[in-house]
C-alpha atoms as a PDB file:
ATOM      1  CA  UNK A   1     -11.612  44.806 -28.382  1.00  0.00           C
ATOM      2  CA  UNK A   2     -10.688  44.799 -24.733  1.00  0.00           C
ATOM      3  CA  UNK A   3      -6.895  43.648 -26.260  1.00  0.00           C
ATOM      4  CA  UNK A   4      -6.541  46.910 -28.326  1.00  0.00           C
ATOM      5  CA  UNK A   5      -8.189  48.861 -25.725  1.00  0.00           C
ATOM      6  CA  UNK A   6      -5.346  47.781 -23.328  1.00  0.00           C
ATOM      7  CA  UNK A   7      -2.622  48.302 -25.804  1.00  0.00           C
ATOM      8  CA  UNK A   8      -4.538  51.680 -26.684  1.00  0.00           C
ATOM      9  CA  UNK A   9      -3.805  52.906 -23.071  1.00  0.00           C
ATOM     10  CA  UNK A  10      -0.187  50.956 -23.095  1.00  0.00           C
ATOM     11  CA  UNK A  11       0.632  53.525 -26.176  1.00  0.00           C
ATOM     12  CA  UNK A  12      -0.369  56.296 -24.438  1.00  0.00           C
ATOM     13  CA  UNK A  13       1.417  55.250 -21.111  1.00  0.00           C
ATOM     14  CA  UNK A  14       4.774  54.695 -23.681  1.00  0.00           C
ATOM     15  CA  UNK A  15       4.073  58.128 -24.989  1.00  0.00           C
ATOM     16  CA  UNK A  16       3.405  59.843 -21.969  1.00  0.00           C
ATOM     17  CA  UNK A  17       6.723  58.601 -20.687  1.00  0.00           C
ATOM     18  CA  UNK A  18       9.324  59.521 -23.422  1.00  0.00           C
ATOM     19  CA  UNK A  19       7.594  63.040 -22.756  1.00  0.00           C
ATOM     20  CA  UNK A  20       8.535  63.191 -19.467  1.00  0.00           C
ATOM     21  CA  UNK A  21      11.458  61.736 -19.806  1.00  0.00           C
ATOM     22  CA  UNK A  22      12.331  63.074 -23.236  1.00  0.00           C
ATOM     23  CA  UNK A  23      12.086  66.963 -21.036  1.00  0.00           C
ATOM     24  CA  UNK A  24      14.706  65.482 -18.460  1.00  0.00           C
ATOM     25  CA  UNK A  25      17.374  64.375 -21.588  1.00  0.00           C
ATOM     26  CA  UNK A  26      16.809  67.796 -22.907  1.00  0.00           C
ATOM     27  CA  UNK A  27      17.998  69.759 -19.686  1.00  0.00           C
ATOM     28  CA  UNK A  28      20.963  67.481 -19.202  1.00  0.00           C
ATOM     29  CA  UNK A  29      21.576  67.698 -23.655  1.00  0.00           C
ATOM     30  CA  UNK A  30      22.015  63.261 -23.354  1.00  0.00           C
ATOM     31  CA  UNK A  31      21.875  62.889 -27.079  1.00  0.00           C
ATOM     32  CA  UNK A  32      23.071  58.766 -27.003  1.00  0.00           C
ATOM     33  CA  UNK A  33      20.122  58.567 -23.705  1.00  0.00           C
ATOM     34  CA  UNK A  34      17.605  60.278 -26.296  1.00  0.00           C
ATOM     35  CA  UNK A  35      18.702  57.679 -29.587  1.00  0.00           C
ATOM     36  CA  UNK A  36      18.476  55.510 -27.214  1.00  0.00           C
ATOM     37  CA  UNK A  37      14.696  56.116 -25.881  1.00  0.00           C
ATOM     38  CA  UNK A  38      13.674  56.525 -29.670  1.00  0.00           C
ATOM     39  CA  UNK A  39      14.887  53.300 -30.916  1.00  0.00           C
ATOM     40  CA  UNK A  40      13.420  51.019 -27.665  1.00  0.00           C
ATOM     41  CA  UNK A  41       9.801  52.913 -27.892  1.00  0.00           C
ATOM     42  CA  UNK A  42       9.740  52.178 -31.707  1.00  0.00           C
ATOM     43  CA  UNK A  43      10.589  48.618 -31.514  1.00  0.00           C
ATOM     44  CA  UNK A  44       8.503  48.095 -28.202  1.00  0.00           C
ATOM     45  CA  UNK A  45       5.111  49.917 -30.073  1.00  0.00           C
ATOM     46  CA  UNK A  46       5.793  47.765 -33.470  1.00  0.00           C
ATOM     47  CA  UNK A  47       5.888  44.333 -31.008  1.00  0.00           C
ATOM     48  CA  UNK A  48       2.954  45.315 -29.070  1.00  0.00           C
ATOM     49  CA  UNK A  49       0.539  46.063 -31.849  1.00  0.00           C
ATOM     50  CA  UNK A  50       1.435  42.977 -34.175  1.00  0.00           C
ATOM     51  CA  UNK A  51      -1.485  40.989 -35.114  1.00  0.00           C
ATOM     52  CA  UNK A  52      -3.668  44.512 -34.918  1.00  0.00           C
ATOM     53  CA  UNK A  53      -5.675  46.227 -38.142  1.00  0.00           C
ATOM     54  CA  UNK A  54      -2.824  48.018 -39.680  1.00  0.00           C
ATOM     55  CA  UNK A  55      -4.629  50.819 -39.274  1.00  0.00           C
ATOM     56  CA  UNK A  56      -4.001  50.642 -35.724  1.00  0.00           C
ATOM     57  CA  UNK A  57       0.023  49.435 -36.566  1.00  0.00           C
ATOM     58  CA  UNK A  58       0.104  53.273 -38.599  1.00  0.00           C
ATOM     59  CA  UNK A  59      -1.123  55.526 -35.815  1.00  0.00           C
ATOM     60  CA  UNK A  60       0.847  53.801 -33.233  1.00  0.00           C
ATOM     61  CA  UNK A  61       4.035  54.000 -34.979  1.00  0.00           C
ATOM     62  CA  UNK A  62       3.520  57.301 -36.576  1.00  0.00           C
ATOM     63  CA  UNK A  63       2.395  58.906 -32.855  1.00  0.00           C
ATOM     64  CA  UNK A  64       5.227  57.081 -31.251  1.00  0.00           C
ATOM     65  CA  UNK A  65       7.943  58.046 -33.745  1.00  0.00           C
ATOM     66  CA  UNK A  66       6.584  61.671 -33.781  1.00  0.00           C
ATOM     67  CA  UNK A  67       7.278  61.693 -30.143  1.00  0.00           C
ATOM     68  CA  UNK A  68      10.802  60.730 -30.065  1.00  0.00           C
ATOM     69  CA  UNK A  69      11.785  63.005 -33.103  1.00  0.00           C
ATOM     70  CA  UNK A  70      10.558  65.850 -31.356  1.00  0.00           C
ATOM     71  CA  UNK A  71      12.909  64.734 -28.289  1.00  0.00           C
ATOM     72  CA  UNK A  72      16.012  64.653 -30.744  1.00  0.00           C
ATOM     73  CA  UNK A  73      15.070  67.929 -32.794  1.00  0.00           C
ATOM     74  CA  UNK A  74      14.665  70.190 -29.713  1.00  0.00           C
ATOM     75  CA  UNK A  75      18.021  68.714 -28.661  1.00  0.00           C
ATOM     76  CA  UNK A  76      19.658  69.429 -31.403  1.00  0.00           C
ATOM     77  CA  UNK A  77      17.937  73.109 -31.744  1.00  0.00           C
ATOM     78  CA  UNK A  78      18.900  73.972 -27.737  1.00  0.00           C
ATOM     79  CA  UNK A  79      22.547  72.331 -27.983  1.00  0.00           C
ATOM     80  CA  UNK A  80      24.428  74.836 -25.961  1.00  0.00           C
ATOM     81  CA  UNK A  81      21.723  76.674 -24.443  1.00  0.00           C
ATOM     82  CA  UNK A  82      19.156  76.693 -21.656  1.00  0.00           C
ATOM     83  CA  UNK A  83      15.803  74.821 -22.321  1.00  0.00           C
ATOM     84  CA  UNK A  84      13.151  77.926 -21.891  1.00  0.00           C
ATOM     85  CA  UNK A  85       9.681  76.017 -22.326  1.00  0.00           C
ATOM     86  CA  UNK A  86       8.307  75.151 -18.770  1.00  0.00           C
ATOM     87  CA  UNK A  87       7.157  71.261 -18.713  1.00  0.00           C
ATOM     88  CA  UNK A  88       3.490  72.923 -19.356  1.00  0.00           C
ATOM     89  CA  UNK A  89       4.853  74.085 -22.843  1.00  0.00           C
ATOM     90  CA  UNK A  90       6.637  71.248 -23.780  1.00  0.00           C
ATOM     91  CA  UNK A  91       3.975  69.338 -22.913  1.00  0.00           C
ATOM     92  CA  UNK A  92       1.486  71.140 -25.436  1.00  0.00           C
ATOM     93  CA  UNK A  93       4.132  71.445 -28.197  1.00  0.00           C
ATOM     94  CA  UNK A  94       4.502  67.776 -28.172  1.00  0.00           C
ATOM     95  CA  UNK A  95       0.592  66.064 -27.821  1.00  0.00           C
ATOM     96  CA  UNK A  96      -0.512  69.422 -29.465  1.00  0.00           C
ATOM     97  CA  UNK A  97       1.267  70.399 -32.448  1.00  0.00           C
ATOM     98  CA  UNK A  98       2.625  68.490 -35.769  1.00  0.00           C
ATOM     99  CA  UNK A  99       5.988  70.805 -36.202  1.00  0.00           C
ATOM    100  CA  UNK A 100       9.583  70.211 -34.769  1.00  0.00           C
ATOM    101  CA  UNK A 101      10.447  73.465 -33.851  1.00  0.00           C
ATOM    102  CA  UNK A 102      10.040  73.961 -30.315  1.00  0.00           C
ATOM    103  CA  UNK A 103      10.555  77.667 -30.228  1.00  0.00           C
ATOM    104  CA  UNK A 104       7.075  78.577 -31.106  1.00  0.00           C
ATOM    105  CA  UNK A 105       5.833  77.405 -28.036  1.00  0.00           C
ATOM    106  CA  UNK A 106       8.134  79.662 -25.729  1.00  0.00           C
ATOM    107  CA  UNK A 107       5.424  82.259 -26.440  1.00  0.00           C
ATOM    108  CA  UNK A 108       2.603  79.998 -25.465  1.00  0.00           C
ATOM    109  CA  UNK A 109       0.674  82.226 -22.632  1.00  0.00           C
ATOM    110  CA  UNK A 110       0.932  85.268 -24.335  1.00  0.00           C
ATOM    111  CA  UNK A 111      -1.543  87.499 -25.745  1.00  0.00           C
ATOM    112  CA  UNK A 112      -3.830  86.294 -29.059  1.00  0.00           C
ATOM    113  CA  UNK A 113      -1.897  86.114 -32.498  1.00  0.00           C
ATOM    114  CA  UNK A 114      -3.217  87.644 -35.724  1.00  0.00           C
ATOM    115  CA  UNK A 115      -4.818  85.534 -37.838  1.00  0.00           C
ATOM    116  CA  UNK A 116      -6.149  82.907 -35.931  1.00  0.00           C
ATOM    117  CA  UNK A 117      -9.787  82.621 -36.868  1.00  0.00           C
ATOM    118  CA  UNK A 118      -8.954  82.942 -40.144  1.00  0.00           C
ATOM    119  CA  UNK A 119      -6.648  79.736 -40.366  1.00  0.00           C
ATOM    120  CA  UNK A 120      -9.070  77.706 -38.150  1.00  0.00           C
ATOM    121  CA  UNK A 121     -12.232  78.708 -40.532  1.00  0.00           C
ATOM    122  CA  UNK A 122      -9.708  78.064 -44.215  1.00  0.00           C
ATOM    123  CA  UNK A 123      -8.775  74.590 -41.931  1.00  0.00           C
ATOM    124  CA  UNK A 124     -12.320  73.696 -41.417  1.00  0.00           C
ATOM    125  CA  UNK A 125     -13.058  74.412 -45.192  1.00  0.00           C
ATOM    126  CA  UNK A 126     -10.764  72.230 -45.805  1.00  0.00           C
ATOM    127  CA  UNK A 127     -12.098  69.279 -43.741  1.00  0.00           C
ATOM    128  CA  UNK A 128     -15.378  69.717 -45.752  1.00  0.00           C
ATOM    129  CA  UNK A 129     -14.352  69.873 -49.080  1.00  0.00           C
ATOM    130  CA  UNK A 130     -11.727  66.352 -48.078  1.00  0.00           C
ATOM    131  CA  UNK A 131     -14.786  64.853 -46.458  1.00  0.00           C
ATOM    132  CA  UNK A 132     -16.940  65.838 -49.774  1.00  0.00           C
ATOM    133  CA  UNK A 133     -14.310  63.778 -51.713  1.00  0.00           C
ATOM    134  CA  UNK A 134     -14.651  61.272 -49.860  1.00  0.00           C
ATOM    135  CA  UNK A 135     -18.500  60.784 -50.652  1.00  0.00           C
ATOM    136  CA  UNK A 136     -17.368  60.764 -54.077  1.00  0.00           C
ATOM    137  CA  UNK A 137     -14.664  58.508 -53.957  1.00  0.00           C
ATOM    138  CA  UNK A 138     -17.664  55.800 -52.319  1.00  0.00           C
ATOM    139  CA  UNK A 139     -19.783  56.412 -55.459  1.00  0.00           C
ATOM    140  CA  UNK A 140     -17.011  55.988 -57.585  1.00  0.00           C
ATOM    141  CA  UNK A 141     -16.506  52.396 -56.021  1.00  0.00           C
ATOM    142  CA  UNK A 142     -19.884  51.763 -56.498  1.00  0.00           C
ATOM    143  CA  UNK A 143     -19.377  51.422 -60.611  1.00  0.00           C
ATOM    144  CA  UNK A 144     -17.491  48.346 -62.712  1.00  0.00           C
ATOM    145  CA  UNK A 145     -14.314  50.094 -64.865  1.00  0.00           C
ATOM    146  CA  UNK A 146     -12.205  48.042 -67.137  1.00  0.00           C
ATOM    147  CA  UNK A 147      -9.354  47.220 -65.765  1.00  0.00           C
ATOM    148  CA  UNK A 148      -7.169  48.707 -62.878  1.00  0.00           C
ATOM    149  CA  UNK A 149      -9.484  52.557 -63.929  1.00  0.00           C
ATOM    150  CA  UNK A 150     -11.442  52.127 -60.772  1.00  0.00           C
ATOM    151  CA  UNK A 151      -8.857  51.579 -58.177  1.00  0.00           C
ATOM    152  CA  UNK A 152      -7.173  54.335 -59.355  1.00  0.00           C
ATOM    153  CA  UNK A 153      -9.584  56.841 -59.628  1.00  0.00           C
ATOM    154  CA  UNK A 154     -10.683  56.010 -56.370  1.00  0.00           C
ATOM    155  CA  UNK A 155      -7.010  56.052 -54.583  1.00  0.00           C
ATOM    156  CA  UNK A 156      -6.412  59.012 -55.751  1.00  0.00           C
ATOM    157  CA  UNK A 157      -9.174  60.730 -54.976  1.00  0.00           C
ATOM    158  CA  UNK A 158      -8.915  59.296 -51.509  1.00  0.00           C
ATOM    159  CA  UNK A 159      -5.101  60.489 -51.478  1.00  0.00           C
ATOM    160  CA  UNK A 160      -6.263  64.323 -52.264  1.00  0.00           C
ATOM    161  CA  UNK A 161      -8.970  63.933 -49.911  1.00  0.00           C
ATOM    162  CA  UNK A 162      -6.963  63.055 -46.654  1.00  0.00           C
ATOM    163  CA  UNK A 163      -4.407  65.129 -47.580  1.00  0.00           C
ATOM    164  CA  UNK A 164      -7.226  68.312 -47.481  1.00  0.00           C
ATOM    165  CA  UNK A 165      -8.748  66.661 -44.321  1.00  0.00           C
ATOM    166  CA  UNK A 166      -5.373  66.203 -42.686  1.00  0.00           C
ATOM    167  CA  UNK A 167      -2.354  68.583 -44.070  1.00  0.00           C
ATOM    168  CA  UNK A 168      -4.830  71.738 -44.975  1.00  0.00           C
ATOM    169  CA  UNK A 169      -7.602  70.930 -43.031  1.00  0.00           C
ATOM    170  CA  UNK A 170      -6.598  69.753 -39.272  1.00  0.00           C
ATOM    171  CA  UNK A 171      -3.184  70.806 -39.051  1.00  0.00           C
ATOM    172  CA  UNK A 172      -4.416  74.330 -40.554  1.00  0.00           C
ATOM    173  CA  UNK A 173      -6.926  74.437 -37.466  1.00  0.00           C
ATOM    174  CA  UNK A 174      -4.359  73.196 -34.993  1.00  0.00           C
ATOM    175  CA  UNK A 175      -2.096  76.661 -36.094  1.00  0.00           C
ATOM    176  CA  UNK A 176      -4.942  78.490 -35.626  1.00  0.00           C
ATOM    177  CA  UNK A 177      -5.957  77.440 -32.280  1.00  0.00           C
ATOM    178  CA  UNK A 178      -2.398  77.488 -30.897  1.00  0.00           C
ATOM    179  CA  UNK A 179      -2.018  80.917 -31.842  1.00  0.00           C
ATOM    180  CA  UNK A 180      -4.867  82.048 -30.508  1.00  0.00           C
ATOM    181  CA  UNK A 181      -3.369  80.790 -27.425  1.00  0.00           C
ATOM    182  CA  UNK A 182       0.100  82.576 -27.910  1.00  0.00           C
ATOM    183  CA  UNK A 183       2.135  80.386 -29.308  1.00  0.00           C
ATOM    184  CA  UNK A 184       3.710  81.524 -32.857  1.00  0.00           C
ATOM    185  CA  UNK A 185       2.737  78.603 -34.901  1.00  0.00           C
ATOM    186  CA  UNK A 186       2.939  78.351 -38.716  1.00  0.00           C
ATOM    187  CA  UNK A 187       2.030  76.732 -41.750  1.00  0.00           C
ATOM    188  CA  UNK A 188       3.366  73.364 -42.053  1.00  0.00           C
ATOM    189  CA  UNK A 189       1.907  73.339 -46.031  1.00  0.00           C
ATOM    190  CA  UNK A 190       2.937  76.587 -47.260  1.00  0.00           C
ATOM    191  CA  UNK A 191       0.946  76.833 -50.603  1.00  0.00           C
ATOM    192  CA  UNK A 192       2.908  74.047 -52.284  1.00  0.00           C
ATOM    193  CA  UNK A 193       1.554  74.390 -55.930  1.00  0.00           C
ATOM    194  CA  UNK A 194       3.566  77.946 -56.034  1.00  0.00           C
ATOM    195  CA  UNK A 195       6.385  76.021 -56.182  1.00  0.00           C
ATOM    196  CA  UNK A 196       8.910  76.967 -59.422  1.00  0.00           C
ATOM    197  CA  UNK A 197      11.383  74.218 -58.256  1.00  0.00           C
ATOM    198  CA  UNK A 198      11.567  70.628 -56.181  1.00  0.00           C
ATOM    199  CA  UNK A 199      14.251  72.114 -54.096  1.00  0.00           C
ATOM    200  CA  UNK A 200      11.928  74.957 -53.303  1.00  0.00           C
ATOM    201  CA  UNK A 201       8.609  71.789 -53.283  1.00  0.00           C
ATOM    202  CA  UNK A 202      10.878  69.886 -51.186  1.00  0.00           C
ATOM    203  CA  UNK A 203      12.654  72.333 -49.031  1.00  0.00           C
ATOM    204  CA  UNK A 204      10.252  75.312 -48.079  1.00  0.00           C
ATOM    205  CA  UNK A 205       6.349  74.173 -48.789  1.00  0.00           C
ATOM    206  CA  UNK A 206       5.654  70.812 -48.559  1.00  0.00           C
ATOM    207  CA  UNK A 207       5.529  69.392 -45.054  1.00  0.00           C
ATOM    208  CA  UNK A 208       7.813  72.437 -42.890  1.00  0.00           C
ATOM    209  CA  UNK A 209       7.542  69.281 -40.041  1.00  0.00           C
ATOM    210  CA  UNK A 210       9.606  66.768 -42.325  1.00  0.00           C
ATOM    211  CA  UNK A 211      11.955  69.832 -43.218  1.00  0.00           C
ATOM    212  CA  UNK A 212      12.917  71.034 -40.062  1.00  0.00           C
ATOM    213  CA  UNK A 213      13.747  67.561 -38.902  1.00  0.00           C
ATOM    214  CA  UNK A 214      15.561  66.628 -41.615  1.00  0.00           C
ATOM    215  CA  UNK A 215      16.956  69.607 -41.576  1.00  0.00           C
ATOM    216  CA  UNK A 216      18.333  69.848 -37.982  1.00  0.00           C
ATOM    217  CA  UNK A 217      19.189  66.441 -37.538  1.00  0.00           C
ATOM    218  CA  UNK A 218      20.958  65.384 -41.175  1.00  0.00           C
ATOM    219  CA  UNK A 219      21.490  68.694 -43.465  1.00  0.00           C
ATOM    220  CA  UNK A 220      22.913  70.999 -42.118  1.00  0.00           C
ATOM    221  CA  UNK A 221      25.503  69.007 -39.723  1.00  0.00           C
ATOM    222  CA  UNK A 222      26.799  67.722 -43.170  1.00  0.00           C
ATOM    223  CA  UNK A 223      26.417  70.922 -44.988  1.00  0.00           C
ATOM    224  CA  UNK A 224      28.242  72.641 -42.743  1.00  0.00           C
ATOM    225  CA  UNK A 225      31.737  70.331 -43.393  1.00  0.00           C
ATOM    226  CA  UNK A 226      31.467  70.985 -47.111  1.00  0.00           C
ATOM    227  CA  UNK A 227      29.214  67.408 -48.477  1.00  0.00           C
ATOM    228  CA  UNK A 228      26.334  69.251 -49.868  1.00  0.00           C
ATOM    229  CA  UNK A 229      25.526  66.237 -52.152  1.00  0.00           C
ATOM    230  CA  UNK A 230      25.565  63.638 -49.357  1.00  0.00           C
ATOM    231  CA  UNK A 231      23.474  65.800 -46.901  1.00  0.00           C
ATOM    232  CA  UNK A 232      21.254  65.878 -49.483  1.00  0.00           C
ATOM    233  CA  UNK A 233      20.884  62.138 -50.195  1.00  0.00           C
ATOM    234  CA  UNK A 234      21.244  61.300 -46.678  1.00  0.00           C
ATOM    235  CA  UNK A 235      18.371  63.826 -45.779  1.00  0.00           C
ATOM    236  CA  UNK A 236      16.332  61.778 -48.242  1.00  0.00           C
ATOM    237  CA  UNK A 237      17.185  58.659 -46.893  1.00  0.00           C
ATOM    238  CA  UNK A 238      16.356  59.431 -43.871  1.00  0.00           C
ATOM    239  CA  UNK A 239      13.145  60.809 -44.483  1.00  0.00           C
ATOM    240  CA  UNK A 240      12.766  57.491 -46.577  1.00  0.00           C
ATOM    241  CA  UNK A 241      13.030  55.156 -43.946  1.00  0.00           C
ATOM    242  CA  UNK A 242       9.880  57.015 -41.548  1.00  0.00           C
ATOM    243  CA  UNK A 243       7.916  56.658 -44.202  1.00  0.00           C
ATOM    244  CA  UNK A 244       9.257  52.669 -44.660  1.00  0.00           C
ATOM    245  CA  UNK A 245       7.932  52.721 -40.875  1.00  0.00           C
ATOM    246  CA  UNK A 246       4.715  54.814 -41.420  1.00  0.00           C
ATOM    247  CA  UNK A 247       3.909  52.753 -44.893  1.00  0.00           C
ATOM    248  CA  UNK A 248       5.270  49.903 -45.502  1.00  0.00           C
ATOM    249  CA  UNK A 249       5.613  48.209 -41.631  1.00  0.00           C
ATOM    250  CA  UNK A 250       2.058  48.380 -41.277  1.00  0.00           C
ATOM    251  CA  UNK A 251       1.266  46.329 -43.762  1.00  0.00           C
ATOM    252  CA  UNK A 252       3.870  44.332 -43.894  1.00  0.00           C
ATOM    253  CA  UNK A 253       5.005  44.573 -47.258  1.00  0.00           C
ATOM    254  CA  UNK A 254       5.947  47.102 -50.307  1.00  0.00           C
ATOM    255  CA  UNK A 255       9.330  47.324 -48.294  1.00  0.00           C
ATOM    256  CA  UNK A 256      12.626  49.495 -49.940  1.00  0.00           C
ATOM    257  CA  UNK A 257       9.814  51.550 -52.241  1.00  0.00           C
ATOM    258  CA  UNK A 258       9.081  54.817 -50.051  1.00  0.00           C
ATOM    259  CA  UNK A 259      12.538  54.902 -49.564  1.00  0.00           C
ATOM    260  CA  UNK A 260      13.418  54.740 -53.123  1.00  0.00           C
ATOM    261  CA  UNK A 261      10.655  57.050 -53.916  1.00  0.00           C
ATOM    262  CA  UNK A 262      12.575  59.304 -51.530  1.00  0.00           C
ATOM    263  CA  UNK A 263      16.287  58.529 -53.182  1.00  0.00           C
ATOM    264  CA  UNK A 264      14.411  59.564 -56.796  1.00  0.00           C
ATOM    265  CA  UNK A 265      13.542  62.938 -55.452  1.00  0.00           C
ATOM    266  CA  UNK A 266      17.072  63.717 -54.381  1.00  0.00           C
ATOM    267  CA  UNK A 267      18.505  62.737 -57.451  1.00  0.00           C
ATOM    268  CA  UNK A 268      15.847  64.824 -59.179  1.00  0.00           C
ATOM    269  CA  UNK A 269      16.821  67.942 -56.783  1.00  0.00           C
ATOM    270  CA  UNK A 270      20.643  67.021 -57.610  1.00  0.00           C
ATOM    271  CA  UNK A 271      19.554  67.003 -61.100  1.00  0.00           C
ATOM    272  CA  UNK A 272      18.125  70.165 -61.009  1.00  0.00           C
ATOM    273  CA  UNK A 273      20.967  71.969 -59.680  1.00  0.00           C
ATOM    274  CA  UNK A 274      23.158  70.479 -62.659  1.00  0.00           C
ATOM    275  CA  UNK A 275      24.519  73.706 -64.885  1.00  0.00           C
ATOM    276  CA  UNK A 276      23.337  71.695 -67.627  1.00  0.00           C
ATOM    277  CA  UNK A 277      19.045  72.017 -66.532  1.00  0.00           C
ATOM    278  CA  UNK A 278      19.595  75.717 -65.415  1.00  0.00           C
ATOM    279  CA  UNK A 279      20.840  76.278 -69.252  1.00  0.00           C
ATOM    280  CA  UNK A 280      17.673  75.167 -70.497  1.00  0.00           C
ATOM    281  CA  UNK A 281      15.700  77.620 -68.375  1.00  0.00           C
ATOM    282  CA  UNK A 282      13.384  74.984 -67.964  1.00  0.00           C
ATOM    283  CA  UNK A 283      12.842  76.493 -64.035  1.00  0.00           C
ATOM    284  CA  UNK A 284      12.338  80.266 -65.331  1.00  0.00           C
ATOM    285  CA  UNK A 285       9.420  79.182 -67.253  1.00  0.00           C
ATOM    286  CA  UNK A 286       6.206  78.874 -64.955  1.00  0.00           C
ATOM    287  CA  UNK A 287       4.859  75.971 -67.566  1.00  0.00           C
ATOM    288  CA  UNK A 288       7.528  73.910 -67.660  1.00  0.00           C
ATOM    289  CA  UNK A 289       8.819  74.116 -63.846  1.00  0.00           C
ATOM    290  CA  UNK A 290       5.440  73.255 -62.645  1.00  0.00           C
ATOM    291  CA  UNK A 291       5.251  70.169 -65.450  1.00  0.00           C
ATOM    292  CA  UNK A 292       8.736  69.256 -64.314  1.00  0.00           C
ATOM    293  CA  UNK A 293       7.877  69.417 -60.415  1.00  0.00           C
ATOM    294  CA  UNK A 294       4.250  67.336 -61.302  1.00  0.00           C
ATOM    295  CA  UNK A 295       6.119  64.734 -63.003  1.00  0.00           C
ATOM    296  CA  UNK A 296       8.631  64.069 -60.647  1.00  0.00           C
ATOM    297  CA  UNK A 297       6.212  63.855 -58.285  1.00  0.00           C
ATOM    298  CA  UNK A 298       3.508  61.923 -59.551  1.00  0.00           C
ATOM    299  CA  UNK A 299       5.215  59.726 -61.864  1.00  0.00           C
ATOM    300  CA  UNK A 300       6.962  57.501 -58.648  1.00  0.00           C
ATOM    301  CA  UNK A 301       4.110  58.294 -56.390  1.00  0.00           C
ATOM    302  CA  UNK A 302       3.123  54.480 -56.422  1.00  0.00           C
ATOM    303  CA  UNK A 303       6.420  53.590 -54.751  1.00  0.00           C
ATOM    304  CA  UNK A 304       5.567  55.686 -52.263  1.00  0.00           C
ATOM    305  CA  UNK A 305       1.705  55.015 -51.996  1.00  0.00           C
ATOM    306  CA  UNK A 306       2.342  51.707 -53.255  1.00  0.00           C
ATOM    307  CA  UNK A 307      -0.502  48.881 -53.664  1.00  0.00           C
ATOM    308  CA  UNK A 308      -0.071  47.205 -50.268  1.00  0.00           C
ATOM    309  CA  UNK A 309      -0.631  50.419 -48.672  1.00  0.00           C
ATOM    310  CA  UNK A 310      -3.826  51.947 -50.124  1.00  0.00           C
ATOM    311  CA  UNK A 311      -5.300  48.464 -50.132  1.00  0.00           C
ATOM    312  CA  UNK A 312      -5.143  48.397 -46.143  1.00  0.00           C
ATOM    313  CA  UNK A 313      -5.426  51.461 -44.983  1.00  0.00           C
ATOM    314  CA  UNK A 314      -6.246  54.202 -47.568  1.00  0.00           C
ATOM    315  CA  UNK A 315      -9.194  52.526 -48.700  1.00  0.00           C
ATOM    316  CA  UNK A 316     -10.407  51.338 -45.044  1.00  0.00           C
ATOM    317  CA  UNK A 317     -10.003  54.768 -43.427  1.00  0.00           C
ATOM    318  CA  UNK A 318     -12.951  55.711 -46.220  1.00  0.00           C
ATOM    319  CA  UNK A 319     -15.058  53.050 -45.097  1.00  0.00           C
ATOM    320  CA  UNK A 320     -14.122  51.098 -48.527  1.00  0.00           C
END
């Protein structure tokens, strides 16, 4: 314990770092200096907490990649212009808040923002009703099903209930708070089952963290000189590969399937843009677009979730 303890406070020193430093490459826009910072924290966090729970492999990873995406992103977003946050506000946007955009947090100071409370109290609701699952999920595992019934009732109910604890539930809260505090945060889950397309699941609801990066850092630098198709893929890819570091390197295994999860849903978008699905009017019907969203979804969501993964974490983090 007094190992992980040490390379608990090692993470945080690593972290604490590419902050500072990540502010300094922002002023002086050194793009190569910030790659550069991302890549070496990465590899020096995975080496470090080998041989730990991969529980402990996750967070550090995820926390440390977070970090250095937020470095690139704002560079990207400011290229050309003066950095406005103070170190203060860069500070909170980057320990304090799950999105990419730094902008929000110029604000941060001002006066109260509607709708605070409200977002904090549907967040905490939230928590409860993922927690309740939870509590379920353990009585579930409590019973003998034939075959593989039980394990996947259970994972899946674990899946929904983290994803209410965390994406609804915390992250709600976290908007709340901030804006209470001035800064104009947002919803990072913007009611994702209104969806009537997996361009519009994909590109404007599900995970606006995830978007903007991919967004700023792949898209629309490709867009822009004409290769819609290959932004696209490449946007995919990309997003493929942090969850290969989020998923799979953890647990040391189930490598190449969250990426191909992600390939499958950029085919599917591609797909759906084909003159030959709009002539079905398959997406004008709110039936079948939400059936075609669900399967593409859920179908491949064991790539992405794969065995490995729920095994060693999902079903540890619920005390199973």
């Amino acid at each position: 314990m007094e190992t992980l303890t040490l390379k608990l406070v090692y993470l945080c020193a690593c972290n604490l770092g590419m902050l500072a430093l990540g502010y300094r490459l922002i002023c002086l826009d050194k793009k190569w200096l910030g790659w550069t910072m991302a890549i070496f924290a990465i590899l020096l966090v995975y080496g470090l907490f080998q041989g730990e729970h991969p529980i402990f492999r996750m967070l550090s990873l995820v926390v440390t990649a977070f970090t250095a995406m937020k470095t690139m992103v704002t560079m990207k977003s400011y290229e050309g212009k003066i950095f406005p946050l103070s170190f203060a506000q860069w500070t909170a946007f980057t320990i304090g808040w799950a999105g990419m955009r730094a902008q929000p947090f110029e604000t941060l100071g001002s006066p109260p923002l509607p709708g605070a409370w409200h977002k904090i109290k549907s967040g905490l609701a939230s928590v409860a009703a993922g927690f309740l699952l939870i509590l379920i999920a353990q009585q579930v595992a409590t019973y003998e099903f034939k075959g593989n019934a039980q394990f996947f009732a259970v994972s899946v109910t674990l899946l929904v209930a983290f994803s209410l604890i965390l994406h609804f539930g915390l992250l709600r809260m976290s908007e709340g708070w901030w804006r209470m505090l001035g800064a104009r945060t947002y919803t990072l889950f913007k009611a994702p089952l209104k969806s009537r397309s997996l361009n519009e699941f994909w590109s404007q609801r599900w995970n606006l963290a995830f978007i903007e990066m991919t967004s700023v850092l792949i898209f629309r630098p490709l867009n822009k000189s004409g290769k819609k198709t290959a932004a696209l893929m490449l946007a995919f890819v990309f997003s493929g590969f942090l969850h290969e570091l989020a998923i799979s390197v953890p647990v040391s295994g189930g490598y190449g399937l969250p990426l191909l999860y992600f390939i499958i849903q950029g085919m599917a978008i591609r797909l759906e843009q084909t003159v030959w699905v709009r002539k079905t009017g398959l997406l004008e019907s709110k039936l079948l677009s939400r059936l075609w969203i669900l399967g593409w979804l859920t179908v491949p969501l064991p790539l992405l979730f794969h065995a490995r993964f729920v095994n060693e974490i999902i079903w540890p983090l619920a005390g199973l």
